[in-house]
Protein backbone atom coordinates (compact mmCIF):
# COMPACT_ATOMS: atom_id res chain seq x y z
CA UNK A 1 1.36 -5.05 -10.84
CA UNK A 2 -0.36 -1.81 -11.36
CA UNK A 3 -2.77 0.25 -9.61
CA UNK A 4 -3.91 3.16 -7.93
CA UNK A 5 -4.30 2.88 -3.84
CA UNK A 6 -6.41 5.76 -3.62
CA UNK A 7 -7.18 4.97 0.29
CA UNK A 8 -10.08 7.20 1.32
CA UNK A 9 -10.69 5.17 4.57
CA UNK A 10 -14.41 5.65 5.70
CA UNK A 11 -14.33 4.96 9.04
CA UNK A 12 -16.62 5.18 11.53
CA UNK A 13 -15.12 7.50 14.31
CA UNK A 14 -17.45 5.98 16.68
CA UNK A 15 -17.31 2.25 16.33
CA UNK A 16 -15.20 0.05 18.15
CA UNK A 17 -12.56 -2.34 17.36
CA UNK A 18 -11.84 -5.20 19.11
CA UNK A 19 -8.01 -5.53 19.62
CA UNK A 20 -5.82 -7.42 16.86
CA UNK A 21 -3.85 -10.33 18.10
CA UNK A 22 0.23 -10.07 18.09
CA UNK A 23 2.26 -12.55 17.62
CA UNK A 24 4.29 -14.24 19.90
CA UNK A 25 7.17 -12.34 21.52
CA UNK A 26 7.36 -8.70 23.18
CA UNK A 27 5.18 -6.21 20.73
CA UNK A 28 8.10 -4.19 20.22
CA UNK A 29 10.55 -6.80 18.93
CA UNK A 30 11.72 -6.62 15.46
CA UNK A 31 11.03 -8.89 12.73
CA UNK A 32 14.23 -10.37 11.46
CA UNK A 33 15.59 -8.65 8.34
CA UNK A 34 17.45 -12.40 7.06
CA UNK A 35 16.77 -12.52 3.44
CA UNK A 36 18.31 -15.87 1.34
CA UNK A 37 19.73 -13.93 -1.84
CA UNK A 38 19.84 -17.40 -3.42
CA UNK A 39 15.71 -17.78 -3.02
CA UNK A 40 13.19 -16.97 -6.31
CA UNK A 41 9.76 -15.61 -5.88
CA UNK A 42 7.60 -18.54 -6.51
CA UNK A 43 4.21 -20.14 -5.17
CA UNK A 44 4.24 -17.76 -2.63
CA UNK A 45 7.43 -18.37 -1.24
CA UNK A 46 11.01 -18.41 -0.61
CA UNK A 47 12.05 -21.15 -3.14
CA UNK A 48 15.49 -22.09 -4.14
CA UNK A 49 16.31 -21.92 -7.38
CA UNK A 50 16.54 -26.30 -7.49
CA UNK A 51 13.01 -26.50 -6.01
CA UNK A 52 11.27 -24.33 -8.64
CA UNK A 53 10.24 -26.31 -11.05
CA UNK A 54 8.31 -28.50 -8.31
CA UNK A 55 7.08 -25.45 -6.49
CA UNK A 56 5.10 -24.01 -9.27
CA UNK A 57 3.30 -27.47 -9.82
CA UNK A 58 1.48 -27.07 -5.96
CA UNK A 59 -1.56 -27.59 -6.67
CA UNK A 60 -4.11 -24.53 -4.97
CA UNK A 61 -7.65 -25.07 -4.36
CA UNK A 62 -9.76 -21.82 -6.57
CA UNK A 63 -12.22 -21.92 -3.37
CA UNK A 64 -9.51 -20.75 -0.64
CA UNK A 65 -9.45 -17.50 -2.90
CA UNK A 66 -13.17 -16.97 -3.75
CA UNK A 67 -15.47 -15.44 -1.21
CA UNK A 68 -19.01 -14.88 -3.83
CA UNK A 69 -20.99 -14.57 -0.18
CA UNK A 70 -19.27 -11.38 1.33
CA UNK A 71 -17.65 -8.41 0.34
CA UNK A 72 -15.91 -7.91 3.17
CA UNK A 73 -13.96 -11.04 2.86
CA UNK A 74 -12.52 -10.25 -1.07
CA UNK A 75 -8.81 -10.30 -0.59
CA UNK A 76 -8.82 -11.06 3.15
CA UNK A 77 -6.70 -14.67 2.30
CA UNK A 78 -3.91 -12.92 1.23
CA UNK A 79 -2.18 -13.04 -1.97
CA UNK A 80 -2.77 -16.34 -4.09
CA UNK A 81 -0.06 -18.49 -4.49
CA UNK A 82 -0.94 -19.60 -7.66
CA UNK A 83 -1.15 -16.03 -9.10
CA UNK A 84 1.88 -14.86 -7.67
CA UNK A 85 3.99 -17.73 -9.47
CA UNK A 86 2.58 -16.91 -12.59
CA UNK A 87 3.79 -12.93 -12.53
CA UNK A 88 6.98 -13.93 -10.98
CA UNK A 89 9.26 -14.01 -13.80
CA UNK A 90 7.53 -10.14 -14.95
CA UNK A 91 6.94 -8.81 -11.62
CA UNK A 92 11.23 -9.85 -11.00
CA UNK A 93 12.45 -8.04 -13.69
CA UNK A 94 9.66 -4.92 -13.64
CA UNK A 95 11.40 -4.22 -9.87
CA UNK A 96 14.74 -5.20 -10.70
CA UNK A 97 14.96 -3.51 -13.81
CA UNK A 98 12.57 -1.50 -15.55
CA UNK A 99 12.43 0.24 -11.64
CA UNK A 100 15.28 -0.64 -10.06
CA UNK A 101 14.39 -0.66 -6.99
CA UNK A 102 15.99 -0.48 -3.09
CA UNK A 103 14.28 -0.87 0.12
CA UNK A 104 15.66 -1.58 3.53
CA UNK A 105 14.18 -0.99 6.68
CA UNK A 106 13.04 -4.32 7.15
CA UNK A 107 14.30 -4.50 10.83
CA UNK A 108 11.68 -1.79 11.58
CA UNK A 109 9.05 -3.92 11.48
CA UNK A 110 7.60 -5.00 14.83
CA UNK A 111 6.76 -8.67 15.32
CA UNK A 112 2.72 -8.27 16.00
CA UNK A 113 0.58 -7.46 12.89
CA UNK A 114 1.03 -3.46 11.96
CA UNK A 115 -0.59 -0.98 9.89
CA UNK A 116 1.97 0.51 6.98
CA UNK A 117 1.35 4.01 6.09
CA UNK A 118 2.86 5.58 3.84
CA UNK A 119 2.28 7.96 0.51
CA UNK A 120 1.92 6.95 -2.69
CA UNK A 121 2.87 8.78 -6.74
CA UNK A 122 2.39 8.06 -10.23
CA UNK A 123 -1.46 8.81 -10.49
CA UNK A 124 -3.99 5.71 -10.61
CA UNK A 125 -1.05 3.10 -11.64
CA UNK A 126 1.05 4.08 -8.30
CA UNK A 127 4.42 1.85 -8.73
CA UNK A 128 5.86 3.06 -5.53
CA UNK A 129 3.06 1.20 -4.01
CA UNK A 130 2.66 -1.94 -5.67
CA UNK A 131 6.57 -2.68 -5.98
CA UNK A 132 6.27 -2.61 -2.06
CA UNK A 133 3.86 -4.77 -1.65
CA UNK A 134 5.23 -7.08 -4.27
CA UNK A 135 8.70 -6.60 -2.33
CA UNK A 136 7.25 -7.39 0.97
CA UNK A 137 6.22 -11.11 -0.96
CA UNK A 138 9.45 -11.78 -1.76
CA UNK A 139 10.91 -11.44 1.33
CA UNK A 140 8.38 -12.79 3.52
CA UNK A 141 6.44 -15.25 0.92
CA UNK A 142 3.08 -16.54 2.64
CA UNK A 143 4.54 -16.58 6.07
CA UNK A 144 3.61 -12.64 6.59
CA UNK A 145 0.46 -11.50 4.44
CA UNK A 146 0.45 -7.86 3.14
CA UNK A 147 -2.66 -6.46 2.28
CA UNK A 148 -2.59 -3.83 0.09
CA UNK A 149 -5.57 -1.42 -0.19
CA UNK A 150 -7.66 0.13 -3.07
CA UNK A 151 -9.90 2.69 -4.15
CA UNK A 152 -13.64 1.67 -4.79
CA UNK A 153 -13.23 2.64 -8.33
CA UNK A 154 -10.75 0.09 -8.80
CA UNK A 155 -11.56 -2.71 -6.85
CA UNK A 156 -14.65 -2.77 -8.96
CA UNK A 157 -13.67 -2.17 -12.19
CA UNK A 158 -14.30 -5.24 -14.64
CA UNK A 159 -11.45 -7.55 -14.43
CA UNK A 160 -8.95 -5.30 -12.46
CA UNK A 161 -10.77 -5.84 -9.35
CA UNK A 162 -10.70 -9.41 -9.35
CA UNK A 163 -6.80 -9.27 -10.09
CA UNK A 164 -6.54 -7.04 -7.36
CA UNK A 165 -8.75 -9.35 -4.82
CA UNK A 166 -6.67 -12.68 -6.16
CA UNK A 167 -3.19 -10.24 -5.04
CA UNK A 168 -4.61 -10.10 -1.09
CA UNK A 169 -6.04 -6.08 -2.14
CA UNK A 170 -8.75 -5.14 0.14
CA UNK A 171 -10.84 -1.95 -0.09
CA UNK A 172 -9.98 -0.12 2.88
CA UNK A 173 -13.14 -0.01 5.01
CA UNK A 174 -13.25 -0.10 8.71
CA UNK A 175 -14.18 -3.74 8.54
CA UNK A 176 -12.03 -4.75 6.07
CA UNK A 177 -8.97 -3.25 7.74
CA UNK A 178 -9.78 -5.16 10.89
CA UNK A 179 -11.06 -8.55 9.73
CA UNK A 180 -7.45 -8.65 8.45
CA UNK A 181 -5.40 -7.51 12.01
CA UNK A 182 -8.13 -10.02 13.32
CA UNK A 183 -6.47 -13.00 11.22
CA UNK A 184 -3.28 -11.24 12.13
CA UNK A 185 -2.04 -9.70 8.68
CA UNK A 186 -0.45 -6.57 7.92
CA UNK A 187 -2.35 -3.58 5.88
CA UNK A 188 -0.90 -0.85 4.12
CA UNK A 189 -2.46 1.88 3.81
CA UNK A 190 -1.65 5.48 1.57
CA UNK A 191 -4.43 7.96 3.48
CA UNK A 192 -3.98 10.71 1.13
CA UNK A 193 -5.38 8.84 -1.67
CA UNK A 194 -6.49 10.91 -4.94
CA UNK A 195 -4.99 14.03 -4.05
CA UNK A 196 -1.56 12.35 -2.72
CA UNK A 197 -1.17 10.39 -5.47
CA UNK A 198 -2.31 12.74 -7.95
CA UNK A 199 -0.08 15.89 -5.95
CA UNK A 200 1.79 18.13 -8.58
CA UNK A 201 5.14 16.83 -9.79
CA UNK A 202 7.01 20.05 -7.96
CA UNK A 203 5.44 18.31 -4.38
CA UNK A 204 6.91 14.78 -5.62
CA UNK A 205 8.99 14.74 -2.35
CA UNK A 206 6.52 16.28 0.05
CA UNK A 207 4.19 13.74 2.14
CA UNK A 208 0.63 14.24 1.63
CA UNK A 209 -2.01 12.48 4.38
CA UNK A 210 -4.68 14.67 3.27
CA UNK A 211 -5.31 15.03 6.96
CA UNK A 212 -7.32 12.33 7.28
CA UNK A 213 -6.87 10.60 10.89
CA UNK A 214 -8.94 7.74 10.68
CA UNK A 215 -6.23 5.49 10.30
CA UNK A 216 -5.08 6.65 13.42
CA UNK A 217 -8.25 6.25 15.29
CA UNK A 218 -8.74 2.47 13.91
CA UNK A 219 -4.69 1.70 15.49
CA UNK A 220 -5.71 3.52 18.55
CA UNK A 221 -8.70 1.18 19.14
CA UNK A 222 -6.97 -1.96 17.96
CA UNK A 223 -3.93 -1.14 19.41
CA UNK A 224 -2.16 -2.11 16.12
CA UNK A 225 1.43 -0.11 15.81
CA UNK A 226 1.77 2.01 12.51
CA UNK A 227 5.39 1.46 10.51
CA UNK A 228 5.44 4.79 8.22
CA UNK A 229 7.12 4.13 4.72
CA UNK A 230 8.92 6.32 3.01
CA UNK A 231 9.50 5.69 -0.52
CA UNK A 232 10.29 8.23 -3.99
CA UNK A 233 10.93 8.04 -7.71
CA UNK A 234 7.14 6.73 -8.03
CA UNK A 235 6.19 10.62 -9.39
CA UNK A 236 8.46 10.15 -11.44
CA UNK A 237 6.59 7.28 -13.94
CA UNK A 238 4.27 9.95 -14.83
CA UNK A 239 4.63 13.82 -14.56
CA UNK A 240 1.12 16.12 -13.02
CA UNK A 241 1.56 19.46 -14.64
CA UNK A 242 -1.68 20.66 -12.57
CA UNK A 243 -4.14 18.93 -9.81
CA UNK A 244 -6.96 20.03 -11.41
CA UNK A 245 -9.29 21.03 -8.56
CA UNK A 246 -10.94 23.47 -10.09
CA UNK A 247 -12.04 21.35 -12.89
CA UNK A 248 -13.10 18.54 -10.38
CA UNK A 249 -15.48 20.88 -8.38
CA UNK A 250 -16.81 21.81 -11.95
CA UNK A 251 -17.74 18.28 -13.22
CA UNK A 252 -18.40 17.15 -9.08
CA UNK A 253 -16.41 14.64 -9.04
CA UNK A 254 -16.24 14.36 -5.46
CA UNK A 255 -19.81 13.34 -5.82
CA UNK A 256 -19.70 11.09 -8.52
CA UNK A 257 -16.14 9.43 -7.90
CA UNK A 258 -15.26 10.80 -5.07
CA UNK A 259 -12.42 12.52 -6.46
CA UNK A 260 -11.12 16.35 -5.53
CA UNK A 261 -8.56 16.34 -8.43
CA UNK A 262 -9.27 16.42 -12.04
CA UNK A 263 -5.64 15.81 -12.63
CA UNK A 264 -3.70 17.24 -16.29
CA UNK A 265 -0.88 15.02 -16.78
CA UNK A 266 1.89 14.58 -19.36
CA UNK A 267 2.61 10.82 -19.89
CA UNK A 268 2.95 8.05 -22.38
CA UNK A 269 1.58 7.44 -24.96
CA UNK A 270 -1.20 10.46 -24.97
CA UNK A 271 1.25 13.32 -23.87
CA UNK A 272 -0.84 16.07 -21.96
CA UNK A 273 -4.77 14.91 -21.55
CA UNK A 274 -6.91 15.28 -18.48
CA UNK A 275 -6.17 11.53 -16.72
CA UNK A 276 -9.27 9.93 -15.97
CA UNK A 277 -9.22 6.63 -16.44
CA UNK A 278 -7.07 4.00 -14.55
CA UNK A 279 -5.69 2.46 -17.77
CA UNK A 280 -4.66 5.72 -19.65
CA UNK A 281 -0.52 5.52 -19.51
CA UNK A 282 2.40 3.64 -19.10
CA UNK A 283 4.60 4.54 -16.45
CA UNK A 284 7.80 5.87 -17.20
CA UNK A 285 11.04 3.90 -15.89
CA UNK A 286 11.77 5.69 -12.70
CA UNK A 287 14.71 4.44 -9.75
CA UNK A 288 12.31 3.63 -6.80
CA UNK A 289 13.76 3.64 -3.29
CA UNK A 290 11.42 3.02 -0.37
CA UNK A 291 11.93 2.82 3.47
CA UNK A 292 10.20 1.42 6.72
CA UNK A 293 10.92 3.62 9.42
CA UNK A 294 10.89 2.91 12.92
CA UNK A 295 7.06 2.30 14.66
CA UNK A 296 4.70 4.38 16.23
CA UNK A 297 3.37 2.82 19.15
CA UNK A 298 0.40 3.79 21.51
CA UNK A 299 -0.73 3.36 25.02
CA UNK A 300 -3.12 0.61 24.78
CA UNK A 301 -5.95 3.10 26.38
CA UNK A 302 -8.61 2.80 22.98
CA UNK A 303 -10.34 5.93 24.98
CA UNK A 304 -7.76 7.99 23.57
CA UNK A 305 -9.59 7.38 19.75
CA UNK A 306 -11.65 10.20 21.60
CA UNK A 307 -8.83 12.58 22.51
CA UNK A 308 -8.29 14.71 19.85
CA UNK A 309 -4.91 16.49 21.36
CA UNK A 310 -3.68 12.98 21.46
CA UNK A 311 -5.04 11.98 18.18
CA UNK A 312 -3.37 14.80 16.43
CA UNK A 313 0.22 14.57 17.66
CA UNK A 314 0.38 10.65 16.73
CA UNK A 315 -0.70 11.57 13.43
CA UNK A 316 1.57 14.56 13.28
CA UNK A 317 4.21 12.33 14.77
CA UNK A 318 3.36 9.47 11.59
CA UNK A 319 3.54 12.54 9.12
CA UNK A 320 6.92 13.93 10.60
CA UNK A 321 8.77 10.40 10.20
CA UNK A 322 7.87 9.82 6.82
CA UNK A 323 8.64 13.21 5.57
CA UNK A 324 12.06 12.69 6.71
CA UNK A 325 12.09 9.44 5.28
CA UNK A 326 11.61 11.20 2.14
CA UNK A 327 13.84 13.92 2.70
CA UNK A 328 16.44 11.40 3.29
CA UNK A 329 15.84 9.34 0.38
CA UNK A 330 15.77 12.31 -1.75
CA UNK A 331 19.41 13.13 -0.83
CA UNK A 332 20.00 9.71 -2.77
CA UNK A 333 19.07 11.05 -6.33
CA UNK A 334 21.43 11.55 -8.70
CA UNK A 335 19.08 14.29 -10.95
């Protein structure tokens, strides 16, 4: 699956969020990290090898998926079933293979619904991203919905977006973000968006949030605790010889895409060229590893949204794990 989870969350500083729901048990026990090595990814989940063939037949009604009456609802049902069958076989051997990924940390994760932040590399087509999202299917299949996020541009770009929606992608407004903790789903989030994902290939192992606390604010009010994620190799599928911001402020493309990069890349199959499109490359095969670190939780007081002090050393505290989640993932390279 490819994409670019450009993140720039709008939210409203001064809104409030009702609280998401947790699951049962204490909010900080761990999900369990049991994994059958035996079980395929197919029709959305867990399925031994001897049940395929009668697990991709499940039939999957087209309206559970489809939600023509409200934007804020596109993706909110998680990934489809149906859809996720389908790319199995590619999406398998793109991880396994072509990125070979690792990524452990799963006993990390606290039981209640959580908000993943993390960064993300490669430009628009962010591998890092999407082979952790796809990762987090096959080891919790429907049971625990991942919702990854998107930049406008994206989610409504012809055809893409609709993939995107039919994967469980949500645009990662205010409401979005908590229409899914209120049906008690996870959300990743990459805050930096653009400029993290588009960061110069000599920052590929530096965290970049962009400064951007809103996340922070919206698991504040919801009470919702925040796993960082550490993960590397992704700036590795496609190399960003400069960030471009002078060129962006020339052609203002903050103000017609929202953009503060106007990024020069070198990548396949057009070499150097000023990336702007979504579809312009193929990433390069690149070893991803990726992380969750242990949660950040908060006091349950949604006042403190208001308290900046307090607002700025959780996000410091967020940026500070995943950096060394990087750092130590880094040591791991063999180049």
């Amino acid at each position: 699956m490819t994409s670019k989870a450009h993140a720039n969350v709008q939210f409203q500083e001064e809104a409030t969020v009702a609280s998401a729901p947790q699951r049962k048990g204490s909010t900080r026990k761990k999900a369990s990290r049991t994994e059958n090595p035996a079980c395929t990814l197919v029709a959305g989940t867990s399925v031994k090898p001897k049940q395929r063939k009668a697990a991709t037949k499940a039939p999957l009604g087209a309206e559970e998926w489809q939600f023509p009456d409200s934007k804020v609802r596109e993706g909110l049902n998680g990934p489809d079933p149906v859809l996720m069958n389908k790319q199995a076989g590619f999406v398998n051997r793109l991880m396994d293979i072509y990125f070979r990924m690792e990524i452990g940390g799963w006993e990390n994760l606290p039981q209640q619904a959580s908000l993943l932040i993390g960064g993300h590399s490669g430009g628009p087509l962010t591998m890092d991203a999407w082979t952790t999202i796809y990762a987090w299917w096959r080891h919790f299949g429907d049971s625990r919905p991942l919702h990854g996020t998107a930049h406008e541009v994206l989610m409504k770009t012809p055809g893409l977006g609709r993939y995107f929606r039919r994967g469980g992608v949500i645009n990662p407004t205010r409401e979005n973000i908590e229409a899914a903790f209120a049906r008690g789903h996870d959300v990743i989030l990459w805050p930096g968006g653009e400029v993290d994902a588009f960061r110069s290939w000599s920052k590929r192992d530096q965290v970049v949030l962009g400064e951007r606390t809103g996340f922070i604010r919206m698991a504040i009010r919801t009470n919702t605790p925040i796993v960082p994620v550490a993960t590397i190799g992704g700036h590795d599928t496609l190399f960003v010889l400069s960030e471009g911001r002078w060129l962006a402020k020339l052609l203002k493309l903050k103000k017609y895409l929202r953009s503060d990069v106007a990024p020069i890349t070198l990548s396949f199959p057009f070499g150097i060229a000023l990336h702007v499109t979504p579809l312009q490359h193929i990433p390069l095969p690149a070893k991803i590893r990726t992380e969750f670190l242990e949660a950040v939780y908060f006091d349950g007081d949604p006042a403190l949204a208001d308290d900046a002090d307090y607002v700025h050393q959780k996000y410091e505290e967020v940026q500070a794990r995943i950096q060394a989640g990087m750092d130590m993932l880094a040591k791991r390279r063999k180049f």
